[in-house]
C-alpha atoms as a PDB file:
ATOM      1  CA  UNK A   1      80.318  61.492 -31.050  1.00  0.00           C
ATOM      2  CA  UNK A   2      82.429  59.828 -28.694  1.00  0.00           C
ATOM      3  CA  UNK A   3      80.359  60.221 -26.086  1.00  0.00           C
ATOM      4  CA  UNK A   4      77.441  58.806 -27.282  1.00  0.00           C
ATOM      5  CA  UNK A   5      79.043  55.568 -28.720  1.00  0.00           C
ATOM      6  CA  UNK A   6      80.186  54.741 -24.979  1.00  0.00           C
ATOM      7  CA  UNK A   7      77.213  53.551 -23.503  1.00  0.00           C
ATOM      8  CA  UNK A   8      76.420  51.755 -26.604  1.00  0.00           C
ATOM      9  CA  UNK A   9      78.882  49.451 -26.286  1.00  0.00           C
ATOM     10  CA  UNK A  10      77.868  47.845 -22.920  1.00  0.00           C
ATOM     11  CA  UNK A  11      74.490  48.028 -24.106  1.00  0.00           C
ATOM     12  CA  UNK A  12      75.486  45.776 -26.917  1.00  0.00           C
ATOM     13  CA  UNK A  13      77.339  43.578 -25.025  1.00  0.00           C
ATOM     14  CA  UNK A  14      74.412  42.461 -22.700  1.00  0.00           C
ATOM     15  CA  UNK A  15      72.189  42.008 -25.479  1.00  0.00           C
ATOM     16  CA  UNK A  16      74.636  39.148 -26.984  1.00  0.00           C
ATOM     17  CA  UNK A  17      75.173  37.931 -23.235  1.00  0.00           C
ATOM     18  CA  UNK A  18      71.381  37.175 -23.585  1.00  0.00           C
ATOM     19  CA  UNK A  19      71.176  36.079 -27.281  1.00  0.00           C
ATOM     20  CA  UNK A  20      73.675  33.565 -27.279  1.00  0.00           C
ATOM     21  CA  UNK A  21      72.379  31.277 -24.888  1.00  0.00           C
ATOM     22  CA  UNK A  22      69.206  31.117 -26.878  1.00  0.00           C
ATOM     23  CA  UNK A  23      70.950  31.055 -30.100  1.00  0.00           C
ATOM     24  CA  UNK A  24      72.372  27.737 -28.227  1.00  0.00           C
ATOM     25  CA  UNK A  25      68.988  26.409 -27.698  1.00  0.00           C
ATOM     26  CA  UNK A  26      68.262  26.714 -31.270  1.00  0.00           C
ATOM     27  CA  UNK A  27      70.798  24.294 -31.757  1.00  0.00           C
ATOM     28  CA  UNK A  28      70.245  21.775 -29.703  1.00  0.00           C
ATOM     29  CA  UNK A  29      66.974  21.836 -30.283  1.00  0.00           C
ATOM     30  CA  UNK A  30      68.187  21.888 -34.219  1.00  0.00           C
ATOM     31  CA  UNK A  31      69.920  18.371 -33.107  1.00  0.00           C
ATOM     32  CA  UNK A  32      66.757  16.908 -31.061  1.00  0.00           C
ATOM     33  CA  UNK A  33      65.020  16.124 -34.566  1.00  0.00           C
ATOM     34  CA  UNK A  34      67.997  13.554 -35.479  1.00  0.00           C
ATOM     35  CA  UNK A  35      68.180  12.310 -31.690  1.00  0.00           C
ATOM     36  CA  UNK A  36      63.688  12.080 -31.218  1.00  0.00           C
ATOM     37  CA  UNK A  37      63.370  10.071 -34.481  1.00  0.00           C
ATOM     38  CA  UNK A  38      66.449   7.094 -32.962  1.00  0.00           C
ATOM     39  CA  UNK A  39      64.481   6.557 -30.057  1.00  0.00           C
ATOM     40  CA  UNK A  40      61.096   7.168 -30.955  1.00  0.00           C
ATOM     41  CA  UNK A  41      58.182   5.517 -32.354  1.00  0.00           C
ATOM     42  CA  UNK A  42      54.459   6.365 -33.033  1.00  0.00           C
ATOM     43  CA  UNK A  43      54.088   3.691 -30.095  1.00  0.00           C
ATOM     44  CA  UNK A  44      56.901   5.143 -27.243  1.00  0.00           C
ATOM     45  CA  UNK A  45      56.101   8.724 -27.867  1.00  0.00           C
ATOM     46  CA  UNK A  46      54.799   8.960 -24.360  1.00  0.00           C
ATOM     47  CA  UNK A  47      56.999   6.773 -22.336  1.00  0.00           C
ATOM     48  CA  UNK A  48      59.902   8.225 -24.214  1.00  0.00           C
ATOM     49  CA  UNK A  49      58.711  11.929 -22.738  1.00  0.00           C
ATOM     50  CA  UNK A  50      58.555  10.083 -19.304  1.00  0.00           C
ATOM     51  CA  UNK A  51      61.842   9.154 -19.257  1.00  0.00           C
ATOM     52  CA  UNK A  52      62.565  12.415 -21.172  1.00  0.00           C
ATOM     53  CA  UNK A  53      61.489  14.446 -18.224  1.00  0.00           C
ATOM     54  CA  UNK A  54      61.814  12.322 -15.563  1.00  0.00           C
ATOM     55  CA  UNK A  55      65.364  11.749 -15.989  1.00  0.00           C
ATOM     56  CA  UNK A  56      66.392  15.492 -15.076  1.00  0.00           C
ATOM     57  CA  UNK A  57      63.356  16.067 -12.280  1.00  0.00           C
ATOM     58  CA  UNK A  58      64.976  14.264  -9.326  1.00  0.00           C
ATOM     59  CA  UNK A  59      67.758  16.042  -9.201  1.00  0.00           C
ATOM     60  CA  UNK A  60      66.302  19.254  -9.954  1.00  0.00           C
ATOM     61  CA  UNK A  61      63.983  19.151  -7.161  1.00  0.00           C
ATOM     62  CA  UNK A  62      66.857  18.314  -5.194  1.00  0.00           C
ATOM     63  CA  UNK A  63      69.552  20.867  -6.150  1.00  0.00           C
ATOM     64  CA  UNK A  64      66.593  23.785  -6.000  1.00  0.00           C
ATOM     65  CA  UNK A  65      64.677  22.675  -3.125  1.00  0.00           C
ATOM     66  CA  UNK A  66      65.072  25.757  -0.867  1.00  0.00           C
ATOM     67  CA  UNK A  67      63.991  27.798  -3.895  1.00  0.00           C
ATOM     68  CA  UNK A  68      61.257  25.716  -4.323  1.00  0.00           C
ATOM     69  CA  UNK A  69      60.355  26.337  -0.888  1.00  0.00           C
ATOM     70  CA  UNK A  70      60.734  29.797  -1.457  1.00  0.00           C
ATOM     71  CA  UNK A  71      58.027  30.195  -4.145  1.00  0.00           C
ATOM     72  CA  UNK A  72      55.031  32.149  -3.713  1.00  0.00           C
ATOM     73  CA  UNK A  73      51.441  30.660  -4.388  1.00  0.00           C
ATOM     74  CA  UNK A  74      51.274  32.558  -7.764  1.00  0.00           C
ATOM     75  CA  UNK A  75      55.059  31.602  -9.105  1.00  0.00           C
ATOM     76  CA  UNK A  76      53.940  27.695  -8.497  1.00  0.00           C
ATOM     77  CA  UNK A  77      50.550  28.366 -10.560  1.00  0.00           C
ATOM     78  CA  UNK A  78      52.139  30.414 -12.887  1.00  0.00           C
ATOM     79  CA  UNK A  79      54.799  27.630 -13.414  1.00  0.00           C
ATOM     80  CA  UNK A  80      52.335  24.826 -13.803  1.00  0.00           C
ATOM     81  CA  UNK A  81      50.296  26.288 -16.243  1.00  0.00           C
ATOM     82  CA  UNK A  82      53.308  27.341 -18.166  1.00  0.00           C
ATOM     83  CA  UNK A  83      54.071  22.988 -17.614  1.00  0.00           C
ATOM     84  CA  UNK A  84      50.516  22.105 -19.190  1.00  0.00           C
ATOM     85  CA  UNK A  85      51.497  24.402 -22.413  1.00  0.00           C
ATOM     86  CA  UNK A  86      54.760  23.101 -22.413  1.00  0.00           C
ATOM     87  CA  UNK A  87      53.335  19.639 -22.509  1.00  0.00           C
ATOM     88  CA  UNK A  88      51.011  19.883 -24.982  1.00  0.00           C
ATOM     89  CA  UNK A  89      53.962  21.131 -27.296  1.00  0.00           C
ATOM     90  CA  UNK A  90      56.232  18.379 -26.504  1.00  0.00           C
ATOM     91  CA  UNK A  91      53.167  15.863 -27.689  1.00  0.00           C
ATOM     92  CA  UNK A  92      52.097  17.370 -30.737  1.00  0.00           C
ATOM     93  CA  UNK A  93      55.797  17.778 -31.949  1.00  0.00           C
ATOM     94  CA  UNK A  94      56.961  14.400 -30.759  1.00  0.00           C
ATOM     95  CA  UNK A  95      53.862  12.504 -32.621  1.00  0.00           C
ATOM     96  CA  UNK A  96      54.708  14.801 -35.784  1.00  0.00           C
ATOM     97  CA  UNK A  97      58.029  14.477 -36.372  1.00  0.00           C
ATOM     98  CA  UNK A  98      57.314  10.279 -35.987  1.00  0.00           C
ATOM     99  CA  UNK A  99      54.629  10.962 -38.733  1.00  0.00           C
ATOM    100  CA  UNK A 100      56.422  13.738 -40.912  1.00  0.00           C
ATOM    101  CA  UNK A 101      59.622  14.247 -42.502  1.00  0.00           C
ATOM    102  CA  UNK A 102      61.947  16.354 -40.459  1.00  0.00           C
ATOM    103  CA  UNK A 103      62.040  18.202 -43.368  1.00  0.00           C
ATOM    104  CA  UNK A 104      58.982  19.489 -43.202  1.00  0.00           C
ATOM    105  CA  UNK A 105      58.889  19.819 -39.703  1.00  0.00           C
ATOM    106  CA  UNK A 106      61.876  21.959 -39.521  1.00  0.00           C
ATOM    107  CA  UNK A 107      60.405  24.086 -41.580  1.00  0.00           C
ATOM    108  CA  UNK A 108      56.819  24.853 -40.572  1.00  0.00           C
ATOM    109  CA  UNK A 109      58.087  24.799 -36.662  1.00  0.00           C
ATOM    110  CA  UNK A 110      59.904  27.766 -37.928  1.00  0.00           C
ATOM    111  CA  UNK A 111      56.706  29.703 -38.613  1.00  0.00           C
ATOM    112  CA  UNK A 112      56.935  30.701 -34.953  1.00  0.00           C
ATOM    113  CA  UNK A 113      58.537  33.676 -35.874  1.00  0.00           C
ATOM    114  CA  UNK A 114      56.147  34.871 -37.436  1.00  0.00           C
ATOM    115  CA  UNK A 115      53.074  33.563 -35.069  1.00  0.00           C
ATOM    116  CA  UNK A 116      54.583  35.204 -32.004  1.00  0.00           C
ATOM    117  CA  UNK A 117      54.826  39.118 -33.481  1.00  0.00           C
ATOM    118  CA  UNK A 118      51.250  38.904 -34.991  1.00  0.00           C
ATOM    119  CA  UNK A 119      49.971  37.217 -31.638  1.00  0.00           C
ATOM    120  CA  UNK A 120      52.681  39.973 -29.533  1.00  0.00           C
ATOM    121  CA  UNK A 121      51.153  42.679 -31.268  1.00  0.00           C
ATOM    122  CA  UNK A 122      47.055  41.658 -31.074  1.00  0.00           C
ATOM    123  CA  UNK A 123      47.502  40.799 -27.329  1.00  0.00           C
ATOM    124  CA  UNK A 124      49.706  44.611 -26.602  1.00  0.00           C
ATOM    125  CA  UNK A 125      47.852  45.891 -29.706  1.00  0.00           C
ATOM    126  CA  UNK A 126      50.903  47.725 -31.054  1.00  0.00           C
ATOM    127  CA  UNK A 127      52.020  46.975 -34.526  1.00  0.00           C
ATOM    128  CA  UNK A 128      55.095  45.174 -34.918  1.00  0.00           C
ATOM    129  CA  UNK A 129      57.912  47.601 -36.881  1.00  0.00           C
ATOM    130  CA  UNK A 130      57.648  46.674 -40.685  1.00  0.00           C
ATOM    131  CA  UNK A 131      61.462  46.067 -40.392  1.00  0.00           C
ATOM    132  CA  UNK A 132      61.445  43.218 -37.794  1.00  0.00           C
ATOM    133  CA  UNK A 133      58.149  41.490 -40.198  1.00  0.00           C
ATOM    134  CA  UNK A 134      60.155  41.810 -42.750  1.00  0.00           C
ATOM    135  CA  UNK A 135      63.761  40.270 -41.151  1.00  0.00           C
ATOM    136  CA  UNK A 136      60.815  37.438 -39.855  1.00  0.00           C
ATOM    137  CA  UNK A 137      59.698  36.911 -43.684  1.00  0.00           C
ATOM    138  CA  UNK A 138      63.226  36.517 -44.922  1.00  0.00           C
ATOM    139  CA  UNK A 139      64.377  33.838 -42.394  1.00  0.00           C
ATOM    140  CA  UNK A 140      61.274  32.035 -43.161  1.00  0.00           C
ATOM    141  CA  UNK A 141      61.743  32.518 -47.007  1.00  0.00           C
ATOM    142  CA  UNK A 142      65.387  30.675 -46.161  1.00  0.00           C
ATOM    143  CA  UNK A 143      63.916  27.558 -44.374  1.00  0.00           C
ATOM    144  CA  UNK A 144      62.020  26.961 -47.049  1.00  0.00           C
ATOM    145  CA  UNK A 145      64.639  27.317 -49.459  1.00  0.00           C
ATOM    146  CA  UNK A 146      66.925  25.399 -46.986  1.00  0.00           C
ATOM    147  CA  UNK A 147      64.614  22.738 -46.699  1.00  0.00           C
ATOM    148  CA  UNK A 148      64.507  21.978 -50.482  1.00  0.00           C
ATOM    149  CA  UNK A 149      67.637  20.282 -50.353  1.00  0.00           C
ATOM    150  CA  UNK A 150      65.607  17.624 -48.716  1.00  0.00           C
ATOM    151  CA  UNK A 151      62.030  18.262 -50.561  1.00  0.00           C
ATOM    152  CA  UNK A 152      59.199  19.498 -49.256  1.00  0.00           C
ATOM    153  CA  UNK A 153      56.594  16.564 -49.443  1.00  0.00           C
ATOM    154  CA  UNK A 154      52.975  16.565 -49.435  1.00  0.00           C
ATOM    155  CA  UNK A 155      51.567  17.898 -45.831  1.00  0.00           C
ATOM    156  CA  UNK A 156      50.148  14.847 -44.141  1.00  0.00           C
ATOM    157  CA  UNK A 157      48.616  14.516 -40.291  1.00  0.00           C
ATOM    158  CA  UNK A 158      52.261  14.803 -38.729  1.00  0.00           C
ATOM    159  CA  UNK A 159      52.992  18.397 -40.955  1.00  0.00           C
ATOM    160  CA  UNK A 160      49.349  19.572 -38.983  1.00  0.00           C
ATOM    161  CA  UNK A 161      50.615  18.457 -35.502  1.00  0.00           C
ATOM    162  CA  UNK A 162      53.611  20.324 -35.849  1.00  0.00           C
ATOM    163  CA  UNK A 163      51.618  23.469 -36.829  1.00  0.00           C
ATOM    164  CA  UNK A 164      49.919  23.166 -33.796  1.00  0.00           C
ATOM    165  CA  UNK A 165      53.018  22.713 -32.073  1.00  0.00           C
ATOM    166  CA  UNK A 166      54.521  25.997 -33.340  1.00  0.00           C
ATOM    167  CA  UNK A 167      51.297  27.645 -32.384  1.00  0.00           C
ATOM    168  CA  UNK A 168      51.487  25.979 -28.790  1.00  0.00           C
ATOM    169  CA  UNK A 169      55.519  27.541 -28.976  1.00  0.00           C
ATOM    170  CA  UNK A 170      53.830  30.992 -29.933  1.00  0.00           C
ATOM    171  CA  UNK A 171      51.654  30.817 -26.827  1.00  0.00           C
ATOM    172  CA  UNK A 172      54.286  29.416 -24.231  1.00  0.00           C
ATOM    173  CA  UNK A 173      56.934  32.468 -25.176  1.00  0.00           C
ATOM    174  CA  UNK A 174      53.808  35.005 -24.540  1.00  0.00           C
ATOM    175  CA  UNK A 175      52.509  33.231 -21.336  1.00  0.00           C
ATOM    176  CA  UNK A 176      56.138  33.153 -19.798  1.00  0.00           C
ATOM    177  CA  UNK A 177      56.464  37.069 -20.709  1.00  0.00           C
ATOM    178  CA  UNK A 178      53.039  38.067 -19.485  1.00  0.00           C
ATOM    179  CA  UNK A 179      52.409  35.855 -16.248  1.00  0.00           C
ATOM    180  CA  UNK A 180      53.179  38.434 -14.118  1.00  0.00           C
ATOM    181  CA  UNK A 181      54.289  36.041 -11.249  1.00  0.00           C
ATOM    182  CA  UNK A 182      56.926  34.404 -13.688  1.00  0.00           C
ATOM    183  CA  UNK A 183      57.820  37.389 -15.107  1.00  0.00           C
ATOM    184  CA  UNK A 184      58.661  39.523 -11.864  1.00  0.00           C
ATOM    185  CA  UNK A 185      60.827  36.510 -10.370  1.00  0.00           C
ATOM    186  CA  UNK A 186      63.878  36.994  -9.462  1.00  0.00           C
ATOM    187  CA  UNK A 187      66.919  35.373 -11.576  1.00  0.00           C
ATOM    188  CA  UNK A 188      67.294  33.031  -8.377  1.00  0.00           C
ATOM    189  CA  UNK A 189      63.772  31.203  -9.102  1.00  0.00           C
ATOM    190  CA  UNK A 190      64.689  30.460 -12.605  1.00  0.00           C
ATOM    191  CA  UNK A 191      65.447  27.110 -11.616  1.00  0.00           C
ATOM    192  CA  UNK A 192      63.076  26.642  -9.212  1.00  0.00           C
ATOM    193  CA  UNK A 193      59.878  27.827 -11.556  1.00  0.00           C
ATOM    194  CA  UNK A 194      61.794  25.601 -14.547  1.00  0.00           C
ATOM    195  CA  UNK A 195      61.517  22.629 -12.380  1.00  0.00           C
ATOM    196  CA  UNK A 196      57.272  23.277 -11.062  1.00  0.00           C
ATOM    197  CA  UNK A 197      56.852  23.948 -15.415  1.00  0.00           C
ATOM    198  CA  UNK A 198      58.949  20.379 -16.151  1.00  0.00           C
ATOM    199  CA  UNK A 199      57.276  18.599 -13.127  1.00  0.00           C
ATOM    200  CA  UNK A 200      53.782  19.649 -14.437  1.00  0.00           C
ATOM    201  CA  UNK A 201      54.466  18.370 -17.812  1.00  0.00           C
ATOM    202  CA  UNK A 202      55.993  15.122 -16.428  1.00  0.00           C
ATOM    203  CA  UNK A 203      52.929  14.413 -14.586  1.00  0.00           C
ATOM    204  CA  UNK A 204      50.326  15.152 -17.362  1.00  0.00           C
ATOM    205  CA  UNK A 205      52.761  12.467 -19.356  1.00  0.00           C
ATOM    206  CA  UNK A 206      52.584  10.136 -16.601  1.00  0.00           C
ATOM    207  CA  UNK A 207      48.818  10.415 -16.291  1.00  0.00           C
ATOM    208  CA  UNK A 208      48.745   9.363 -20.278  1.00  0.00           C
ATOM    209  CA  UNK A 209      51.376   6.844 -19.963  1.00  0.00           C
ATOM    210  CA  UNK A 210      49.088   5.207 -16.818  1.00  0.00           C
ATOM    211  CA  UNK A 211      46.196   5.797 -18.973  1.00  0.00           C
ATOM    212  CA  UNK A 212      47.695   3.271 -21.555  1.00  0.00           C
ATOM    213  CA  UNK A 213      48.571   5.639 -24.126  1.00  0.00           C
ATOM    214  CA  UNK A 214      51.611   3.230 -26.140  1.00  0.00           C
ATOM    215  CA  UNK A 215      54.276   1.017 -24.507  1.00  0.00           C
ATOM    216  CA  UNK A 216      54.761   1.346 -20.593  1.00  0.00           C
ATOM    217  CA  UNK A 217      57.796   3.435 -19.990  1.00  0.00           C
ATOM    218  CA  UNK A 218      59.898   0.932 -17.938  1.00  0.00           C
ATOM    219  CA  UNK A 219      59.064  -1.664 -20.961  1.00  0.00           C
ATOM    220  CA  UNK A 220      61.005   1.327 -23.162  1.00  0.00           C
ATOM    221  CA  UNK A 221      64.048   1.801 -20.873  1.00  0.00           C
ATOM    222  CA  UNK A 222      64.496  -1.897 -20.621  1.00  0.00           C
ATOM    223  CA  UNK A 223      64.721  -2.262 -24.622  1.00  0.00           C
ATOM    224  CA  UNK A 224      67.427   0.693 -24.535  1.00  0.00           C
ATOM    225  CA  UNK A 225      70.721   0.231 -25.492  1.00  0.00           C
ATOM    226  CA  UNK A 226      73.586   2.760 -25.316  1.00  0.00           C
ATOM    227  CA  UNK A 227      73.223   4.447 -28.020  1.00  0.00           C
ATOM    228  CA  UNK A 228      68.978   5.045 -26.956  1.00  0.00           C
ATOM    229  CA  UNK A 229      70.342   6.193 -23.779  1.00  0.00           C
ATOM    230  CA  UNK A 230      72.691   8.993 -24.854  1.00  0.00           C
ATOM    231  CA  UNK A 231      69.883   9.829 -27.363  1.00  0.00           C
ATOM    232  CA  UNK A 232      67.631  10.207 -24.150  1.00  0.00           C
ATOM    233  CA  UNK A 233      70.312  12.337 -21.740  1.00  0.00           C
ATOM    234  CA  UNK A 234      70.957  14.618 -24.687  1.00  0.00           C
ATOM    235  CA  UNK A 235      66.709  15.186 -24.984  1.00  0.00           C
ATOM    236  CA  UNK A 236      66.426  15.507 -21.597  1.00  0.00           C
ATOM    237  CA  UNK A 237      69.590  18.014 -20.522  1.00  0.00           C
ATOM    238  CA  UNK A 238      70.820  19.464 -23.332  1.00  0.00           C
ATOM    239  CA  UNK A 239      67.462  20.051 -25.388  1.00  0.00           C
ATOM    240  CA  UNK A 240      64.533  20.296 -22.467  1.00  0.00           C
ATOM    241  CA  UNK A 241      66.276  21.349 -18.937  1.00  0.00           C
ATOM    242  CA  UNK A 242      68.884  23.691 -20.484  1.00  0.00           C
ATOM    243  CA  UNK A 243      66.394  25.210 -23.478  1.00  0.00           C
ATOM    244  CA  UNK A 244      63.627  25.819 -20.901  1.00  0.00           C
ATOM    245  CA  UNK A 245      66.045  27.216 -18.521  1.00  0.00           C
ATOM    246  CA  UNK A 246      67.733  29.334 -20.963  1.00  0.00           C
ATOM    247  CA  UNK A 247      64.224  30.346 -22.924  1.00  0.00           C
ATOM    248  CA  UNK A 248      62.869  31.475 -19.407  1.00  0.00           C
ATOM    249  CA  UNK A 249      65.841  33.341 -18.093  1.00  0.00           C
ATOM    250  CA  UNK A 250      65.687  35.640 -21.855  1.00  0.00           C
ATOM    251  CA  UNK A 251      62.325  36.213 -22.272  1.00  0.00           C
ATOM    252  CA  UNK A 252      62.537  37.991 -18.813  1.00  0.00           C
ATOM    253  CA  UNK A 253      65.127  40.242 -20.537  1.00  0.00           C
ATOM    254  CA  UNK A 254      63.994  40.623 -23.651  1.00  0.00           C
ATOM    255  CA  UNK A 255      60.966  40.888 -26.028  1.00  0.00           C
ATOM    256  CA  UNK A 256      59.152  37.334 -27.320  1.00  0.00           C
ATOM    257  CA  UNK A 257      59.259  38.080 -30.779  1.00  0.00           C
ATOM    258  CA  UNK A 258      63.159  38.267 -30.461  1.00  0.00           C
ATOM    259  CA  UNK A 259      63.149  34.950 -28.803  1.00  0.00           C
ATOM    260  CA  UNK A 260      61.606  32.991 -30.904  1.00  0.00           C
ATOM    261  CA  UNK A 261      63.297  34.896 -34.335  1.00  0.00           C
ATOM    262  CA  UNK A 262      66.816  33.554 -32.280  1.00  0.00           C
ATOM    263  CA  UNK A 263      65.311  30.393 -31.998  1.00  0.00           C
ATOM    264  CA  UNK A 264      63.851  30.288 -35.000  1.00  0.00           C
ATOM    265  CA  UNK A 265      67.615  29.555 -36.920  1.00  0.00           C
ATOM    266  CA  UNK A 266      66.563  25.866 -35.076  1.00  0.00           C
ATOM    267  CA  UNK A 267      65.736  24.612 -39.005  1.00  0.00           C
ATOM    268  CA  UNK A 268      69.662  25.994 -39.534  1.00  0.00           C
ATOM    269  CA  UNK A 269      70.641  24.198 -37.251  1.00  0.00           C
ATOM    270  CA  UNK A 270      68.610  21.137 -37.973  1.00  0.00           C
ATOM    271  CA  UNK A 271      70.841  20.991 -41.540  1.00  0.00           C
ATOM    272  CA  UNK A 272      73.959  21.011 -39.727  1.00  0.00           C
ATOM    273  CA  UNK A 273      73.531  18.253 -38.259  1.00  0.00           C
ATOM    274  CA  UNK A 274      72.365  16.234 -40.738  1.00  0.00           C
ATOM    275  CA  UNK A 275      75.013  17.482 -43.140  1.00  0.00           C
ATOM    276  CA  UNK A 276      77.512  16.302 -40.085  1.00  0.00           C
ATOM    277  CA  UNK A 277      75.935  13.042 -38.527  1.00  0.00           C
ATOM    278  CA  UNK A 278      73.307  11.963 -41.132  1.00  0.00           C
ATOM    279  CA  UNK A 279      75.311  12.393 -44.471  1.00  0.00           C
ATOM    280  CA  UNK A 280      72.760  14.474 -46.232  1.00  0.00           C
ATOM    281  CA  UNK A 281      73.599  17.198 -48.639  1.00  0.00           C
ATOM    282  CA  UNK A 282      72.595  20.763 -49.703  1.00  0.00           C
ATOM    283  CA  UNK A 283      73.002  22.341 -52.628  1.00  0.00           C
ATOM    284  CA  UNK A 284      73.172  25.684 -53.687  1.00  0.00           C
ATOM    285  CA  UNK A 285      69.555  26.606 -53.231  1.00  0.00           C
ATOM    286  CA  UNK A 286      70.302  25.328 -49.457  1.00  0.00           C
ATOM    287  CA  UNK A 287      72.676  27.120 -48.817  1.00  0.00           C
ATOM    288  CA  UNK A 288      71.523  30.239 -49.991  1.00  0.00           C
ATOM    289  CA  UNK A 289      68.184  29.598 -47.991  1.00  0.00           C
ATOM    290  CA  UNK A 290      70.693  29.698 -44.846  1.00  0.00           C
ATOM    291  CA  UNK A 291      72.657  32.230 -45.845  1.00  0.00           C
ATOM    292  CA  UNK A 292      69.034  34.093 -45.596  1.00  0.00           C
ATOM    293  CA  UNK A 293      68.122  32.881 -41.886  1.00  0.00           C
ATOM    294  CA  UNK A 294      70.981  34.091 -40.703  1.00  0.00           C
ATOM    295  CA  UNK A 295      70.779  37.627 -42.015  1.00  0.00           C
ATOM    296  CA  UNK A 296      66.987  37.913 -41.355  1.00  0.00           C
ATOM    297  CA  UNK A 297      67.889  36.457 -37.907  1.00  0.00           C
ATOM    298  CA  UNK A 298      70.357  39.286 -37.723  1.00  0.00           C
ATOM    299  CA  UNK A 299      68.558  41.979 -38.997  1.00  0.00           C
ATOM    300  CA  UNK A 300      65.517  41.117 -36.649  1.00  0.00           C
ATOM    301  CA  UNK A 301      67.854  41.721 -33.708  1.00  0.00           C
ATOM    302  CA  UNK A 302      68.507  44.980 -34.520  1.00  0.00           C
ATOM    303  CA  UNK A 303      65.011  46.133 -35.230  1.00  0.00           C
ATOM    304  CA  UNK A 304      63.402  44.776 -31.973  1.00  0.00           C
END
């Protein structure tokens, strides 16, 4: 018996050394909601990604550039289509949560966990265990009792984006785990292939923004105060260059479905904060409903 339990232990402890950093993600990303809706209107939603993205760029490009260098042909195709899917979830979530509650967008974001299994399991065409679809159902059966401490209103054009923008999630964990370029990188070209996926999506914003989509995003930056700007730095470091760091670094090293359960505890998350810096409240239902993310979360991890 002893034996056996030694290796087990090691084992275990690499598994949290890659499940906490993404666990980390889902809270700052948890946070974003509060921080997007400050700064954000149905009118800045592009120029505010500019600035989002192009905030953190410059200096990536600068700190990886021998990396960057280093890339094969594949690794910077691989990366910028990874940036197109990237951007096209950034757009539909930013226009829904300006046209939906974040109520409601915490919770039907969530339905990533169960989106990337089913889609995991069509595209390797093995069945996901009944165990980890279950674990998936119970966190998702907690956001929505979670979420009732805010009340789930009636689904408008915002609650669709954000569908669409957990589908577009769905599709950027698989991509990243079955671009084989991406995939067989080694931990050295994280940042390098995180800063070809952010410059791609920075230019497709840029092209939109030049395009006339909304405000021009100098006119934005100039109308920022302080409290816009730490808003901004906190989107762009905390919740897009360290999340799409982290979130390409684990999938490499794990399965997507266990991602995206991990980050599914983002509606958890989400509360938090607004319990802490918004002043709103949960009652009992709520915080059973968390109470239930966090074991489904758990018991997910242990099945996949």
């Amino acid at each position: 018996m002893s034996t056996l339990a030694v290796p087990a232990a090691p084992a275990a402890r690499r598994a949290w050394l890659t499940d906490l950093p993404v666990l980390l993600v889902a809270v700052v990303w948890g946070a974003s909601y509060l921080a997007a809706k400050g700064i954000t209107t149905t009118h800045t939603v592009v120029a505010v990604l500019v600035l989002r993205f192009a905030v953190v760029l410059p200096a990536l490009v600068v700190a990886g550039w021998r990396g960057l260098r280093a890339l094969t042909a594949p690794q910077w195709r691989g990366a910028a289509v990874l940036g197109l899917i990237l951007s096209g979830i950034f757009l539909l979530e930013t226009y829904g949560v300006v046209r939906t509650s974040a109520t409601n967008a915490g919770l039907i974001i969530s339905l990533t966990m169960i989106f990337t299994p089913l889609a995991e399991a069509a595209v390797t065409r093995q069945r996901p265990p009944r165990a980890f679809l279950a674990a998936a159902g119970l966190s998702v059966l907690g956001v929505v009792l979670l979420t009732q401490g805010g009340g789930f209103t009636r689904p408008s054009a915002g609650d669709g984006l954000i569908l669409l923008a957990a589908l577009a999630r769905t599709v950027h964990v698989l991509a990243m785990s079955r671009i084989k370029a991406v995939r067989a990188a080694q931990d050295a070209d994280s940042l390098s292939l995180t800063t070809v996926q952010l410059g791609s999506a920075v230019a497709v914003f840029a092209v939109l923004a030049a395009a006339g989509t909304g405000e021009a995003p100098w006119s934005v930056a100039g109308g920022f105060g302080a409290r816009e700007w730490a808003g901004l730095l906190f989107l762009s470091v905390f919740c897009t260059l360290f999340a799409f760091f982290v979130q390409m670094w684990a999938v490499r090293r794990t399965s997507p479905s266990r991602v995206s359960l991990l980050l599914g505890t983002e509606p958890l998350w989400a509360a938090a904060v607004g319990i802490a810096v918004g002043g709103e409240r949960l009652g009992v239902v709520g915080l059973v409903g968390g109470v239930l993310v966090l074991v489904g979360t758990s018991w997910g991890r242990g099945v996949r």
